[in-house]
Protein backbone atom coordinates (compact mmCIF):
# COMPACT_ATOMS: atom_id res chain seq x y z
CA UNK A 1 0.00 0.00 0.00
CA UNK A 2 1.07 3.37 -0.96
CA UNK A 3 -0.39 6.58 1.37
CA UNK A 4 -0.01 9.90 0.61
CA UNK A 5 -0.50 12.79 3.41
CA UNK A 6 -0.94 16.24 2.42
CA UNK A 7 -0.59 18.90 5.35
CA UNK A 8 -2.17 22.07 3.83
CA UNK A 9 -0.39 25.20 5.66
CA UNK A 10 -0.79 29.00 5.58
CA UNK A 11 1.97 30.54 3.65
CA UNK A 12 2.66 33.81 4.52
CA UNK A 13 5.70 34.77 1.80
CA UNK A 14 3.48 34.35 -1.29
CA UNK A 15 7.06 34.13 -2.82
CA UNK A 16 8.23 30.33 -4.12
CA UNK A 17 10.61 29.02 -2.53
CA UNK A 18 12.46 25.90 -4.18
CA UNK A 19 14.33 24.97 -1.16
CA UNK A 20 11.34 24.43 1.00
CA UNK A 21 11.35 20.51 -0.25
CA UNK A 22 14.99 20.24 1.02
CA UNK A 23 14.25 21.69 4.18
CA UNK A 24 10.87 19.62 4.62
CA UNK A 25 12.94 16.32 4.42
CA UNK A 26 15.08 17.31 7.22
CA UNK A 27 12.53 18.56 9.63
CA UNK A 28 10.69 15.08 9.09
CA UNK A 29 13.58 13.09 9.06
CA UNK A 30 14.55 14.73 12.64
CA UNK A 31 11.07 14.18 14.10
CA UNK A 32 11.41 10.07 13.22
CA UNK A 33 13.37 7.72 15.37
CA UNK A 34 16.83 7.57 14.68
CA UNK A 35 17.20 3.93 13.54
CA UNK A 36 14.50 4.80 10.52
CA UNK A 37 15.73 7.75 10.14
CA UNK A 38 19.49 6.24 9.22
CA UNK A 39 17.80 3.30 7.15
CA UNK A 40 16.42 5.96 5.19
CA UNK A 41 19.17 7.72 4.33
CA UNK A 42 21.54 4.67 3.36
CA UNK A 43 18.59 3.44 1.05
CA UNK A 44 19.17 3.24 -2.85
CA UNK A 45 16.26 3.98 -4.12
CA UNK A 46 13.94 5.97 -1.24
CA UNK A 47 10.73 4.72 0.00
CA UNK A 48 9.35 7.90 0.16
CA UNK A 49 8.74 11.04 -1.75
CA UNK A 50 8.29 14.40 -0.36
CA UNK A 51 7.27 17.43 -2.61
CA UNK A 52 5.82 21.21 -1.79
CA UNK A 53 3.09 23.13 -3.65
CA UNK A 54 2.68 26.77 -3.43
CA UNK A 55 -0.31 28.30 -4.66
CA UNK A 56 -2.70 30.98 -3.26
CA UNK A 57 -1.46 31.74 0.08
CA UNK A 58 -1.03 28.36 0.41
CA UNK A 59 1.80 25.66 1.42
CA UNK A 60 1.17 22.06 0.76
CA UNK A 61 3.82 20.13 2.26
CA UNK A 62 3.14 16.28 1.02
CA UNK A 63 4.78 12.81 1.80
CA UNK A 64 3.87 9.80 -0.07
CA UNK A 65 5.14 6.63 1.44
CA UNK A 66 5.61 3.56 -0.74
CA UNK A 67 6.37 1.13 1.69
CA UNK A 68 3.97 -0.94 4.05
CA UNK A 69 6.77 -1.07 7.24
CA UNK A 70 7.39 2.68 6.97
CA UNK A 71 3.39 4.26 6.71
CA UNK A 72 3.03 3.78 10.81
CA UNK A 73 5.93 5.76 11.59
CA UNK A 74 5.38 8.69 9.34
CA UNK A 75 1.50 8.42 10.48
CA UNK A 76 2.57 9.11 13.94
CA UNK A 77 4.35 12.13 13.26
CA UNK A 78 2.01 13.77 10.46
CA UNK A 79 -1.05 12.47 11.71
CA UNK A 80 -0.49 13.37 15.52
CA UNK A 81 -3.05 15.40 17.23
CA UNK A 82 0.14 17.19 18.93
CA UNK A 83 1.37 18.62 15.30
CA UNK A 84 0.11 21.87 14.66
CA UNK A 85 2.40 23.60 12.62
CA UNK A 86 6.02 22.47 10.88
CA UNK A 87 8.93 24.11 11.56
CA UNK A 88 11.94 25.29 9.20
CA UNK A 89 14.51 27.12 10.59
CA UNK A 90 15.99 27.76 7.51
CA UNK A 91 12.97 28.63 5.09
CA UNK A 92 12.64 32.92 5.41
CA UNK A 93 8.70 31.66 6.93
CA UNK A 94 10.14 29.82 9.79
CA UNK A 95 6.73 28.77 11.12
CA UNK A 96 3.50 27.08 8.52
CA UNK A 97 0.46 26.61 10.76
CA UNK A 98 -1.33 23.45 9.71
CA UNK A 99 -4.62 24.13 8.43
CA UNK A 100 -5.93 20.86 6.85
CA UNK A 101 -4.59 17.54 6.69
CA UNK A 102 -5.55 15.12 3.48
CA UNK A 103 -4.67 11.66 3.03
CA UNK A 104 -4.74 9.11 0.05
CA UNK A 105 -4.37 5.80 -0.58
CA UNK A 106 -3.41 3.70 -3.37
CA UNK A 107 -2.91 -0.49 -3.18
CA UNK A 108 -1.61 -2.95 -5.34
CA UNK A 109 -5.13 -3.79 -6.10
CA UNK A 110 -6.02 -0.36 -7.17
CA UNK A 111 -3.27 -0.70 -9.80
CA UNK A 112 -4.05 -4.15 -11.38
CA UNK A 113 -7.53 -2.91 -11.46
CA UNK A 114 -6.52 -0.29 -13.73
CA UNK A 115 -3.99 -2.54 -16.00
CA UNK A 116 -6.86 -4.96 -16.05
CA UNK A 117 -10.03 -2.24 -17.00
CA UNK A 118 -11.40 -2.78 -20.77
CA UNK A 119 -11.32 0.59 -21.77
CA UNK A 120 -8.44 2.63 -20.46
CA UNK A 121 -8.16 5.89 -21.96
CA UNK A 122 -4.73 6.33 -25.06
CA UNK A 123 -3.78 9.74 -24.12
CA UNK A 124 -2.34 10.98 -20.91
CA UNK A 125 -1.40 14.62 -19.69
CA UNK A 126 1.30 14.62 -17.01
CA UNK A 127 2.06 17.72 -14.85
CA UNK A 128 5.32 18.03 -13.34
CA UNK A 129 4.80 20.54 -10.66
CA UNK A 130 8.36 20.06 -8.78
CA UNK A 131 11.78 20.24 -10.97
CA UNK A 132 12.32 16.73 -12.68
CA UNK A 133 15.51 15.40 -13.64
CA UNK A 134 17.21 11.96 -14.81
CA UNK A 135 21.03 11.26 -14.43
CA UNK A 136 22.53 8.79 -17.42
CA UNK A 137 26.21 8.19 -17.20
CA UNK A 138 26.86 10.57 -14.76
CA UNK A 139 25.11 13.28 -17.14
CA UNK A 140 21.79 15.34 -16.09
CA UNK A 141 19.13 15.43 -18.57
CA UNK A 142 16.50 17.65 -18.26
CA UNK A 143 13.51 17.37 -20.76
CA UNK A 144 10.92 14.80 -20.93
CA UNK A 145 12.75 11.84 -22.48
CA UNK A 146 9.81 9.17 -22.36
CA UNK A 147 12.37 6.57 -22.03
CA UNK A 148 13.91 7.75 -18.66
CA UNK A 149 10.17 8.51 -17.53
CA UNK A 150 9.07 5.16 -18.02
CA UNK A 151 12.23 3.26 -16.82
CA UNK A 152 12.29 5.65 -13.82
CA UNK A 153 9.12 3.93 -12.65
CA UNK A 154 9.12 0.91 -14.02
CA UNK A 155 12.60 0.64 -11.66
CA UNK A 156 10.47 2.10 -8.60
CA UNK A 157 7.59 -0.32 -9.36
CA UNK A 158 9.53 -3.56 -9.51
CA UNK A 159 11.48 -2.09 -5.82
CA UNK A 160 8.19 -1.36 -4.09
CA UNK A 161 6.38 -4.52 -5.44
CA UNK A 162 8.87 -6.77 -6.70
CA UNK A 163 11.87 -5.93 -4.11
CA UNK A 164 14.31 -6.10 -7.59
CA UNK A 165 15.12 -2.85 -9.41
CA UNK A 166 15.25 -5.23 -13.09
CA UNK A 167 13.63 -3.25 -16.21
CA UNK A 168 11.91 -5.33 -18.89
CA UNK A 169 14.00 -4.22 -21.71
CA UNK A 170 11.41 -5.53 -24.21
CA UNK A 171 8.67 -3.83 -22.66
CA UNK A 172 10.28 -0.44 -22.00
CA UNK A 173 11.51 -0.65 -25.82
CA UNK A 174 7.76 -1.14 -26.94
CA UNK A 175 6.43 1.85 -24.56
CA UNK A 176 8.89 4.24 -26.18
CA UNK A 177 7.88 2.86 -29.74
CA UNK A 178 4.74 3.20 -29.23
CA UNK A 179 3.78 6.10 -27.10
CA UNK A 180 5.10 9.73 -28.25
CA UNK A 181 4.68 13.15 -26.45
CA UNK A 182 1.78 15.02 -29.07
CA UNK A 183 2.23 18.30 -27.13
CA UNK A 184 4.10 20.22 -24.41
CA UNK A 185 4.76 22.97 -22.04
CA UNK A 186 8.10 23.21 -20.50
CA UNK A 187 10.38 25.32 -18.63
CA UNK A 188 14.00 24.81 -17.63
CA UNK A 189 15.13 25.10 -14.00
CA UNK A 190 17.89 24.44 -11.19
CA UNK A 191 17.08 22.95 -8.35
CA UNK A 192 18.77 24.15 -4.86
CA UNK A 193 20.18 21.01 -2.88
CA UNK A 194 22.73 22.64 0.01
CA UNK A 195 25.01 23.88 -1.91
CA UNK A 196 25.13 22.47 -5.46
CA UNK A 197 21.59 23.58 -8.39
CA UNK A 198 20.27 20.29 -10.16
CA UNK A 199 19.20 21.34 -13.89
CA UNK A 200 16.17 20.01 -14.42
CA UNK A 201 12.00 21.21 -16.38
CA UNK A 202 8.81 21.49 -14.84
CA UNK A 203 5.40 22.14 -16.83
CA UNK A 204 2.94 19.50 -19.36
CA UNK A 205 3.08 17.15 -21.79
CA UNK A 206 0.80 15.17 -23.17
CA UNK A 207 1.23 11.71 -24.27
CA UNK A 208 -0.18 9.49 -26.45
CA UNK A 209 -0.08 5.62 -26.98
CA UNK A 210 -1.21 3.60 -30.48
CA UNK A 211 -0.41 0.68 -28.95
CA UNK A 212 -2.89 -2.12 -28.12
CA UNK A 213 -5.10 -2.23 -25.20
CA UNK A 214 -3.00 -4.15 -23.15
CA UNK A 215 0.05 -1.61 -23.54
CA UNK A 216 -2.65 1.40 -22.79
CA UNK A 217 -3.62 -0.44 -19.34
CA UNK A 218 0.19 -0.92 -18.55
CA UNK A 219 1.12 2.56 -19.18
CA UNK A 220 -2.25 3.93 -17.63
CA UNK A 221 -0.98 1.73 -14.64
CA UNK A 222 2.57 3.06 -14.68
CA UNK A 223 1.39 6.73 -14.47
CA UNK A 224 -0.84 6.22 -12.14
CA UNK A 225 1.96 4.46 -9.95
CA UNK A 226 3.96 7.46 -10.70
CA UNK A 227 1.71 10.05 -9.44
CA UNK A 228 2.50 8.52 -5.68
CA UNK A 229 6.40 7.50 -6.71
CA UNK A 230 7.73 10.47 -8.44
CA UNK A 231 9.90 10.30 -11.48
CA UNK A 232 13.39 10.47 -11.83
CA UNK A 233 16.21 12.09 -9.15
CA UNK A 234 15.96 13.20 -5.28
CA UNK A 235 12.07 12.78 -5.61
CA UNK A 236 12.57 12.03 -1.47
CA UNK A 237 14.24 15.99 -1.72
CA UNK A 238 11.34 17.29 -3.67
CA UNK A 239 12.15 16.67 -7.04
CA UNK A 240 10.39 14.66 -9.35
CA UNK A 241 6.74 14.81 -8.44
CA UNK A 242 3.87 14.48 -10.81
CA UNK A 243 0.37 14.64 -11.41
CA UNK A 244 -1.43 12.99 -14.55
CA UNK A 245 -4.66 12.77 -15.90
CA UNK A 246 -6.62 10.62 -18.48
CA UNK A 247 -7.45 12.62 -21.51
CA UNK A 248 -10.77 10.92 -23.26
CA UNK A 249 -12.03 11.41 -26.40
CA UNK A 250 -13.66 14.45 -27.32
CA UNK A 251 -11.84 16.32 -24.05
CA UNK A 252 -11.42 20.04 -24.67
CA UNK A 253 -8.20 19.75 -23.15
CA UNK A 254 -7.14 16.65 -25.24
């Protein structure tokens, strides 16, 4: 099971602030015990993501956690009646009072369901809201490559389900051949982490699949999947996270 916990907080700057994911993952990290605080630091691929939003006077701070042994002690730190407000010593707002708390839930089940539905939707828009970036060969690259997209969470999928980080080659091959990106809205950006800036986009695309129906479900699946996981690098730092939406026929928007 996969739960995602939104705190919704007053944000008095009304000024982004791209460091407020880095400084988010340290204040939770400190308020966790120390022994899951250190496994979650020495971990290869994170079992959590952590990402801020920013809009209309607003701060959502929000941690998705991918991983079954790891939801009850997050849950007793987010989800305590004690928590009012979060606390970042660094951020120029030092104190965001906790106004609404949301939380989300998506299984294993809810994801065959959708790679098993009959009539899953071809086109897809994804919104990457925090700066997204892939590293190849010690390189950054920052625009939506479908390739890294897809074998960043086909990689996270097979860790969170399958506890192996293999790719199907054959299967990521086909996705790329058969999906392309029909439209898109990108900017460039550099991400703060202490005391180095990540390249990497935010903004749309939109992607489309002439595949069969079977390849439509698995993709469908995969973005879906994503939307909790995050795509690409630091996505437990704030990078990386994304929302996406089915696009059906006869959509204005599609």
């Amino acid at each position: 099971m996969m739960k995602k916990i939104i705190l919704r907080c007053e944000d008095s700057t009304n000024k982004r602030d791209n460091k407020l994911g880095v400084y988010f993952q340290g204040w939770l990290l400190h308020q966790l015990p120390n022994e899951v605080a250190t496994a979650l630091h020495e971990s290869i691929i994170k079992p959590y993501t952590i990402s801020v939003k920013q809009k209309n006077g607003m701060a959502e701070f929000i941690v998705t956690v991918l991983k079954d042994d790891l939801i009850q002690e997050v849950d007793n730190v987010l989800l305590s009646d004690g928590l009012n407000a979060i606390y970042l010593t660094s951020s120029k707002q030092k104190e965001f009072m906790i106004k609404e708390r949301v939380v989300k839930v998506l299984t294993e089940k809810d994801l065959s369901q959708t790679f098993y539905q009959v009539d899953a939707v071809k086109k897809y828009g994804l919104e990457f809201y925090t700066s997204t970036s892939f590293k190849v060969d010690g390189e950054y690259h920052f625009f939506p490559d479908l390739r890294l997209i897809y074998q960043s969470l086909m990689r996270k999928y097979n860790v969170i389900f399958e506890n192996n980080n293999h790719v199907d080659q054959d299967l990521l091959n086909e996705l790329v051949a058969k999906t392309k990106i029909v439209s898109y809205r990108v900017q460039s950006t550099y991400y703060p982490i202490h005391k180095s800036f990540i390249p990497g986009f935010t903004g749309t695309i939109k992607v489309s699949c002439f595949g069969n129906q079977t390849l439509a479900n698995y993709l469908n699946m995969l973005l879906r999947f994503g939307s909790y996981a995050g795509v690409g690098i630091k996505t437990s730092m704030g990078m990386g996270a994304i929302e996406y939406q089915e696009i059906k026929k006869g959509d204005r928007h599609g």
